[in-house]
PDB file of N, CA and C in Angstrom:
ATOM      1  N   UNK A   1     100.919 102.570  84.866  1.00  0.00           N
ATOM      2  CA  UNK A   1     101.646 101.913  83.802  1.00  0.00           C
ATOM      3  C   UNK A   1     101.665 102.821  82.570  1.00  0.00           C
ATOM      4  N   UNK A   2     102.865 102.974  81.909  1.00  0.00           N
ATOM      5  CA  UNK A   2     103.121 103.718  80.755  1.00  0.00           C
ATOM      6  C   UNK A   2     102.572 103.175  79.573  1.00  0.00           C
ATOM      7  N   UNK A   3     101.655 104.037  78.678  1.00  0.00           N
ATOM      8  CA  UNK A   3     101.538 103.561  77.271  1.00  0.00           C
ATOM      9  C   UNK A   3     102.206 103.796  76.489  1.00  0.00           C
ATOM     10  N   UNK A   4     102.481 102.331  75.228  1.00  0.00           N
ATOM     11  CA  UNK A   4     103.031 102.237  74.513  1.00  0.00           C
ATOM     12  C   UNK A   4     102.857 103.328  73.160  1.00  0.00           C
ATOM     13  N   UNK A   5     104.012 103.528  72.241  1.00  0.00           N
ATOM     14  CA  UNK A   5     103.933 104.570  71.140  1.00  0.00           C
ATOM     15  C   UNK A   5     102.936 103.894  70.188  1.00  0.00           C
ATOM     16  N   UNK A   6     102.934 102.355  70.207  1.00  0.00           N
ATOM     17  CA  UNK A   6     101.930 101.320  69.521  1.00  0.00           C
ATOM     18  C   UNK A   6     100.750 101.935  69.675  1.00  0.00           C
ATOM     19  N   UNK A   7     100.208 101.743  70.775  1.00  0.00           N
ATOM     20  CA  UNK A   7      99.082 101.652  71.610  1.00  0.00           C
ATOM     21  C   UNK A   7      98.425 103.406  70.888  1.00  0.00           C
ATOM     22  N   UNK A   8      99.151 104.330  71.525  1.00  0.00           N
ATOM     23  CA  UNK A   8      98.388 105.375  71.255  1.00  0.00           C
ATOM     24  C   UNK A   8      98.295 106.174  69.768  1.00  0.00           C
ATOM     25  N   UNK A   9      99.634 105.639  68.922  1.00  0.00           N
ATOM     26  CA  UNK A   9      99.390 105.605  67.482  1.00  0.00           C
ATOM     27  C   UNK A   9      97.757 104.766  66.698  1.00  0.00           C
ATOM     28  N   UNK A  10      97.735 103.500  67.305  1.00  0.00           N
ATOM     29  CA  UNK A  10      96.566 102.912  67.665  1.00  0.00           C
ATOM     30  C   UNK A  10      94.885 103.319  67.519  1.00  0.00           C
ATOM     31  N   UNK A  11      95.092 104.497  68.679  1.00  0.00           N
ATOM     32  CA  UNK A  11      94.169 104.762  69.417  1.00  0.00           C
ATOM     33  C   UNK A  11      93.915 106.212  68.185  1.00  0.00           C
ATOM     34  N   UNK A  12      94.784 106.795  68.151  1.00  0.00           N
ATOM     35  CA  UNK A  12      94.305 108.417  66.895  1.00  0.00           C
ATOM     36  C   UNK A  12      94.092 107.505  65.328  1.00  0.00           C
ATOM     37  N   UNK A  13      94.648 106.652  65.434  1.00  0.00           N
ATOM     38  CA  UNK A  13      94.711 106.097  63.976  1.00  0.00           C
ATOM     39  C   UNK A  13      92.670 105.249  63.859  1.00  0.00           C
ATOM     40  N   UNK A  14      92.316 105.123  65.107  1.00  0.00           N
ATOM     41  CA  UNK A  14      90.925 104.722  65.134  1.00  0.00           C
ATOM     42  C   UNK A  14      89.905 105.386  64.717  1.00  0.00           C
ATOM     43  N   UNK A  15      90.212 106.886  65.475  1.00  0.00           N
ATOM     44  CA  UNK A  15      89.483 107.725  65.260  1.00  0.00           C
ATOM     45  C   UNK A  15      89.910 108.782  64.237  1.00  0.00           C
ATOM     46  N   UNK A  16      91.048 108.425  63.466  1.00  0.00           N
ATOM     47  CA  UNK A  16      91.469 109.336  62.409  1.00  0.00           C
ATOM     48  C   UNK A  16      91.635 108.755  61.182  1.00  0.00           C
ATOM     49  N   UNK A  17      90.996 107.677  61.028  1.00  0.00           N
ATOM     50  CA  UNK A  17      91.937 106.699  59.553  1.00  0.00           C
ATOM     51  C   UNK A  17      92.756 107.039  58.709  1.00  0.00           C
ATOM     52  N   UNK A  18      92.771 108.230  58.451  1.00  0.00           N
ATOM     53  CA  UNK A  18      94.054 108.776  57.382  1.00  0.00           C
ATOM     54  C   UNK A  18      95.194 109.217  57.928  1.00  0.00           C
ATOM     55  N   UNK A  19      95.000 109.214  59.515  1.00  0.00           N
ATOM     56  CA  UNK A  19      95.911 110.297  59.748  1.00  0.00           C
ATOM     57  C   UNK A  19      97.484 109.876  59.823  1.00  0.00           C
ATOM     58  N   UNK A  20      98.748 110.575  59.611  1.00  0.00           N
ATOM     59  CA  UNK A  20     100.208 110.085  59.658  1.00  0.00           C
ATOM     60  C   UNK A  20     100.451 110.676  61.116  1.00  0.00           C
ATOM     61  N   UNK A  21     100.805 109.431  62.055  1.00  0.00           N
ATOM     62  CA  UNK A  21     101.528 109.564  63.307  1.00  0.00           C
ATOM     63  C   UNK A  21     102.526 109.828  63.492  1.00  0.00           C
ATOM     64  N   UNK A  22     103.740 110.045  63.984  1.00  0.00           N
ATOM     65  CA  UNK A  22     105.080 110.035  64.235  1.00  0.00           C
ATOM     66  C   UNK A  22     105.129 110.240  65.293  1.00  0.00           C
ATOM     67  N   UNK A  23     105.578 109.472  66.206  1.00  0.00           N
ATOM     68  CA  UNK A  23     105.704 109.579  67.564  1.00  0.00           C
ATOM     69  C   UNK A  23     107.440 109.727  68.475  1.00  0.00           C
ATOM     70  N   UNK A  24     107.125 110.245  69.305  1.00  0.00           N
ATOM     71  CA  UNK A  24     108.772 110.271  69.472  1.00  0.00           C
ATOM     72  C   UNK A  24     108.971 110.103  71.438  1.00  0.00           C
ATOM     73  N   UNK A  25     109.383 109.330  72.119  1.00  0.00           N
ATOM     74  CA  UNK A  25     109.703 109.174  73.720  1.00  0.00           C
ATOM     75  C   UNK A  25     110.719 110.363  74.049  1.00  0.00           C
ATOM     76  N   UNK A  26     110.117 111.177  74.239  1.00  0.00           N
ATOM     77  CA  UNK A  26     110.833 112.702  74.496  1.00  0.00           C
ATOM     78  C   UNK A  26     112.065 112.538  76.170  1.00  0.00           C
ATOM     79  N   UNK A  27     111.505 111.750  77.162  1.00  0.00           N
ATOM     80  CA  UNK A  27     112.179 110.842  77.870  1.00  0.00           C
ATOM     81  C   UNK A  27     112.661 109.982  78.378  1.00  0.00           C
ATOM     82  N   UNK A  28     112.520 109.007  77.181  1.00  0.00           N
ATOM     83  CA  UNK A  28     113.321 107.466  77.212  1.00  0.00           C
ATOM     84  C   UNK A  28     112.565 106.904  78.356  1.00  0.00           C
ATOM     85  N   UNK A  29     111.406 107.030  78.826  1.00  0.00           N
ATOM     86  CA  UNK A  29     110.447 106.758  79.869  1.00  0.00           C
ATOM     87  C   UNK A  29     109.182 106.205  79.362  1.00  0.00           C
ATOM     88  N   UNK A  30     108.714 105.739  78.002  1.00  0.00           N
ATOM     89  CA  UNK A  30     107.831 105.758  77.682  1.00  0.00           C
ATOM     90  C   UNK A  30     106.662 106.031  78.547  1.00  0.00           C
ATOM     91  N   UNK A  31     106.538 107.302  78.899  1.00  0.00           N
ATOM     92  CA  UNK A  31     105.805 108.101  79.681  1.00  0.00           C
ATOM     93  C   UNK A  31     105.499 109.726  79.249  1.00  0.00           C
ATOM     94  N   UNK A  32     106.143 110.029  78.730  1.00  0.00           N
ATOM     95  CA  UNK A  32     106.210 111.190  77.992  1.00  0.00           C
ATOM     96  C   UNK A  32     106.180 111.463  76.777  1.00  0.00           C
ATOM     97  N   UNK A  33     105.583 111.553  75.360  1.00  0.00           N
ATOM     98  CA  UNK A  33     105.396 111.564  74.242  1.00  0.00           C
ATOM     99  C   UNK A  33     105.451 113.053  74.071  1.00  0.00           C
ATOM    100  N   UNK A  34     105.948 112.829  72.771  1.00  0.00           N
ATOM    101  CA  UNK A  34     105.921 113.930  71.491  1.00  0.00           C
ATOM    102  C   UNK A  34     104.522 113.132  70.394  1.00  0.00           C
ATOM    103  N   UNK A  35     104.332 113.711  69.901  1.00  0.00           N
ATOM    104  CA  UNK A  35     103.129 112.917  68.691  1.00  0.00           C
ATOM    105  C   UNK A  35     103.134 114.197  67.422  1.00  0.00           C
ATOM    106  N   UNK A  36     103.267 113.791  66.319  1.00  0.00           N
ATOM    107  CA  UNK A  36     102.632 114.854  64.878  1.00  0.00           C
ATOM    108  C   UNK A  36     101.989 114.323  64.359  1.00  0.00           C
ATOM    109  N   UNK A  37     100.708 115.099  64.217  1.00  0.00           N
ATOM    110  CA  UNK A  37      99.719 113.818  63.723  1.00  0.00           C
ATOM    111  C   UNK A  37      98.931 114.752  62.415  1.00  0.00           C
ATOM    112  N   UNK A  38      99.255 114.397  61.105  1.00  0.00           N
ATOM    113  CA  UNK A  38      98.248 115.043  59.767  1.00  0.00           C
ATOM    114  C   UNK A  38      97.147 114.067  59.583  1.00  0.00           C
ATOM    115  N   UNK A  39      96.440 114.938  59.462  1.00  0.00           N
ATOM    116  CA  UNK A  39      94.954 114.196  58.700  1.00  0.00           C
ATOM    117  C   UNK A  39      94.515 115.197  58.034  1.00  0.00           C
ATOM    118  N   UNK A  40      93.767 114.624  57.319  1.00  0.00           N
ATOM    119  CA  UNK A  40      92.325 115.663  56.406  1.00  0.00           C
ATOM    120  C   UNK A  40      91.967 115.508  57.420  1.00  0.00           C
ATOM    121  N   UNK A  41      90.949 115.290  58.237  1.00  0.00           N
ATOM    122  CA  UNK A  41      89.850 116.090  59.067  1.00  0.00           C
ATOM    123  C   UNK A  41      90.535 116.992  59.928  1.00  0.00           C
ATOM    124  N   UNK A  42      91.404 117.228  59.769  1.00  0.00           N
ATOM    125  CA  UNK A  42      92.042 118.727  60.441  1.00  0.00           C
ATOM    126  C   UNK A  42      91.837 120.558  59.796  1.00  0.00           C
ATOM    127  N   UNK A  43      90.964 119.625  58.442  1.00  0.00           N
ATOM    128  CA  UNK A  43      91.316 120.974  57.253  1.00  0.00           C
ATOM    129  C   UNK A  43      89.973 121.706  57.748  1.00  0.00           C
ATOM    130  N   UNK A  44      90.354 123.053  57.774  1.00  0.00           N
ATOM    131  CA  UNK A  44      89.333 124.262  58.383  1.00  0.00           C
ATOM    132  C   UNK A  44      89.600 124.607  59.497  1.00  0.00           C
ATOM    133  N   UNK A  45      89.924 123.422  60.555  1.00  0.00           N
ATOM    134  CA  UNK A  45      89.544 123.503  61.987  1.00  0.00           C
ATOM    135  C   UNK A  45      90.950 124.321  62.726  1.00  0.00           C
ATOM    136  N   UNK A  46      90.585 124.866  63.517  1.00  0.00           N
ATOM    137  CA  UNK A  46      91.360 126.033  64.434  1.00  0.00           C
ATOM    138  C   UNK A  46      92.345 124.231  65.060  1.00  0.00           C
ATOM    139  N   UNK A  47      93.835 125.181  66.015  1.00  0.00           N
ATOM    140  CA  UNK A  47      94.537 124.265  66.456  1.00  0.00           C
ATOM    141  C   UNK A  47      93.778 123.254  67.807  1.00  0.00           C
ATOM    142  N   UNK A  48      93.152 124.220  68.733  1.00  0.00           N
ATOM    143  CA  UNK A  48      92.597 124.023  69.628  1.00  0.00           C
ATOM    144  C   UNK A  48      91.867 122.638  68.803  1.00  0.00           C
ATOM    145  N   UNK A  49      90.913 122.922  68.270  1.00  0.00           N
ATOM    146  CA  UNK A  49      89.927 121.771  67.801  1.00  0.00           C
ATOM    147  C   UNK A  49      90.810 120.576  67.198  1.00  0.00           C
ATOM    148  N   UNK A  50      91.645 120.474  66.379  1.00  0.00           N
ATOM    149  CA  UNK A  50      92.400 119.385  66.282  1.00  0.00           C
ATOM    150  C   UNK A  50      92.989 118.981  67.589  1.00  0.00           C
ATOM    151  N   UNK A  51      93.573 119.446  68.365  1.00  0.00           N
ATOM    152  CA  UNK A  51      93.997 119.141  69.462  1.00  0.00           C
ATOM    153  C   UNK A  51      92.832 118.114  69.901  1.00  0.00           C
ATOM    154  N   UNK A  52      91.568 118.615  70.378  1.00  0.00           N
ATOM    155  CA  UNK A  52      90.570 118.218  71.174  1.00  0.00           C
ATOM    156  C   UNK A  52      90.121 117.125  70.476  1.00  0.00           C
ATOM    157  N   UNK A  53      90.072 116.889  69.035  1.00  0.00           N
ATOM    158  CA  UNK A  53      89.867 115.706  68.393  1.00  0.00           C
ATOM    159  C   UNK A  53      91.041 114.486  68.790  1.00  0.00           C
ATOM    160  N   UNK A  54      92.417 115.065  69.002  1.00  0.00           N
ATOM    161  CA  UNK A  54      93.031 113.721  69.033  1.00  0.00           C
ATOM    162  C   UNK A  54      92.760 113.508  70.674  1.00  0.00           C
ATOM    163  N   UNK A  55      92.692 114.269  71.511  1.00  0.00           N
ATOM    164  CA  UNK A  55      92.364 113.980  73.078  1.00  0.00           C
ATOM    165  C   UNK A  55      91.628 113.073  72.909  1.00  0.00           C
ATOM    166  N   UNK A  56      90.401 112.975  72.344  1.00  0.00           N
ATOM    167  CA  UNK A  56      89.175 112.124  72.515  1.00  0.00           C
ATOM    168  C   UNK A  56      89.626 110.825  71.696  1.00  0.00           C
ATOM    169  N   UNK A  57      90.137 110.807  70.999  1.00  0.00           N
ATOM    170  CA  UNK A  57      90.541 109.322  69.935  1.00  0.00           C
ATOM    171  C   UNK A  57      91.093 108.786  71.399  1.00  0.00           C
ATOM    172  N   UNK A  58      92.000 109.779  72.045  1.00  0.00           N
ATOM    173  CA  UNK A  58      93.130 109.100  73.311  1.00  0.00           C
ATOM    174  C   UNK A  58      91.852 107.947  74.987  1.00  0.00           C
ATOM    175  N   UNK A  59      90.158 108.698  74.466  1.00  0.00           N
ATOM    176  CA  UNK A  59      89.686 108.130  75.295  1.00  0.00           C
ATOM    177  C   UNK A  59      89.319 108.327  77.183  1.00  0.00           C
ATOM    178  N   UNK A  60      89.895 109.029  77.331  1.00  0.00           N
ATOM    179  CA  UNK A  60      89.983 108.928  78.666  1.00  0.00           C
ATOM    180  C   UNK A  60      91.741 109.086  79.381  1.00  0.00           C
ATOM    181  N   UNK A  61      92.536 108.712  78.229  1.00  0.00           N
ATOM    182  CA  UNK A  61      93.755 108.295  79.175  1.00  0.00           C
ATOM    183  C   UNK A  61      94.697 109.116  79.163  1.00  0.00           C
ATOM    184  N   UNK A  62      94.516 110.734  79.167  1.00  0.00           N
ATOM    185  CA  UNK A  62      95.261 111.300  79.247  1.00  0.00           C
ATOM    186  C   UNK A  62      95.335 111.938  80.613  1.00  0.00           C
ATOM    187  N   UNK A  63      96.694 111.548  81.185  1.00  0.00           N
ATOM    188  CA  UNK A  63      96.669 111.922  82.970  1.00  0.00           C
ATOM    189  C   UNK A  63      96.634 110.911  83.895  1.00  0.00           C
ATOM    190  N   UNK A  64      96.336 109.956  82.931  1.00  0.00           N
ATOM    191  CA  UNK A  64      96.431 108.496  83.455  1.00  0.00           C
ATOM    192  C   UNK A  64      97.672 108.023  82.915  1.00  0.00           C
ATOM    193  N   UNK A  65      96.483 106.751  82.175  1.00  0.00           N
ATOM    194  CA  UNK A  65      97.872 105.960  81.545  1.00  0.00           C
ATOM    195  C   UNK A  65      98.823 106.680  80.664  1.00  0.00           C
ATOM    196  N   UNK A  66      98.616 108.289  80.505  1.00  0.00           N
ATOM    197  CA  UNK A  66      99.291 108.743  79.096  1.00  0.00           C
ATOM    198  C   UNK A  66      99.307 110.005  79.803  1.00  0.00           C
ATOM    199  N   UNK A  67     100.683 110.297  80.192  1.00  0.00           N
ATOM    200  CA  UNK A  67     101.041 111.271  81.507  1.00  0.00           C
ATOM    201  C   UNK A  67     101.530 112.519  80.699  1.00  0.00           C
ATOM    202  N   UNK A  68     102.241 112.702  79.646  1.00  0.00           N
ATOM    203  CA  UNK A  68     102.308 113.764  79.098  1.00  0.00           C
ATOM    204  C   UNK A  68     102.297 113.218  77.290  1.00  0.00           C
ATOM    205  N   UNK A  69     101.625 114.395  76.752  1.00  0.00           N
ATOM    206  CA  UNK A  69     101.731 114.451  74.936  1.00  0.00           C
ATOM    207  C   UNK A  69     101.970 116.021  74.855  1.00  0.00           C
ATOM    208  N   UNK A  70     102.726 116.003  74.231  1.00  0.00           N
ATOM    209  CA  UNK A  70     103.475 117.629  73.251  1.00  0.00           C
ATOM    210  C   UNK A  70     102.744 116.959  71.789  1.00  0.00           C
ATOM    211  N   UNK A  71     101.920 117.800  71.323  1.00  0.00           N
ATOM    212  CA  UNK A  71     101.119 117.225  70.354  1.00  0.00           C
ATOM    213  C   UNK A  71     101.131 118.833  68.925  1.00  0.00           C
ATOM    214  N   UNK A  72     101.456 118.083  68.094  1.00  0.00           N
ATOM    215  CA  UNK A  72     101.536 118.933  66.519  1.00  0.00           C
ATOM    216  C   UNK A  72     100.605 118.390  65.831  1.00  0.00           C
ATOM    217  N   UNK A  73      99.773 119.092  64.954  1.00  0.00           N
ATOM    218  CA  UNK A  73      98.512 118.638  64.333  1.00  0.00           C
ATOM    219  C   UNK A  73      98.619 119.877  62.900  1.00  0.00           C
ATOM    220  N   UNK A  74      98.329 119.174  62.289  1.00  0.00           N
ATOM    221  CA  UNK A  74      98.291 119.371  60.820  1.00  0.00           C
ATOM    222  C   UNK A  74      97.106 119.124  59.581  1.00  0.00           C
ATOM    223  N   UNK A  75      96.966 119.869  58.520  1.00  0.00           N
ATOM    224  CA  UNK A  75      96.337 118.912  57.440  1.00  0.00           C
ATOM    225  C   UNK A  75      96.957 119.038  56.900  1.00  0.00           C
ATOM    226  N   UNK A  76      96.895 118.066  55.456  1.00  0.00           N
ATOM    227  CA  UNK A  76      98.038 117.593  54.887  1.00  0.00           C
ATOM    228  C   UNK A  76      98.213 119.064  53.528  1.00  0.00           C
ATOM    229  N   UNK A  77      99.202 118.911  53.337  1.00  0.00           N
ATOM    230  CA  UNK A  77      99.547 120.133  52.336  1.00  0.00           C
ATOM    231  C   UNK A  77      99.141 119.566  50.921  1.00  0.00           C
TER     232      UNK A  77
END
């Protein structure tokens, strides 16, 4: 079953409280996500490591319920 843009905005916004989501259904499948996600706790950290921070907010469900993310990560300017 496909997760919702709700759901996994949700899920980074748990483990990110500041952070701005924008999510986008890259194939009208809600199965495939785009995500840009700014936070301060991104500031210092290499891309890799933001990356790996929002994986883990995601829990477990990437490859599962959350089959592809194209993911942009930022701190805020």
């Amino acid at each position: 079953m496909a997760m919702a843009a709700s759901e996994i905005e949700a899920l980074i916004k748990s483990a990110l409280p500041d952070a701005q989501v924008t999510m986008q259904d890259l194939a009208g499948d809600n199965d495939h996500w785009g995500a840009k996600v700014v936070s301060s706790a991104f500031k210092g950290l290499s891309r890799v490591k933001q990356h790996q921070i929002v994986y883990a907010a995601l829990r477990g469900r990437m490859g599962g319920e959350l089959h592809a993310l194209a993911l942009q990560t930022a701190a805020p300017e």
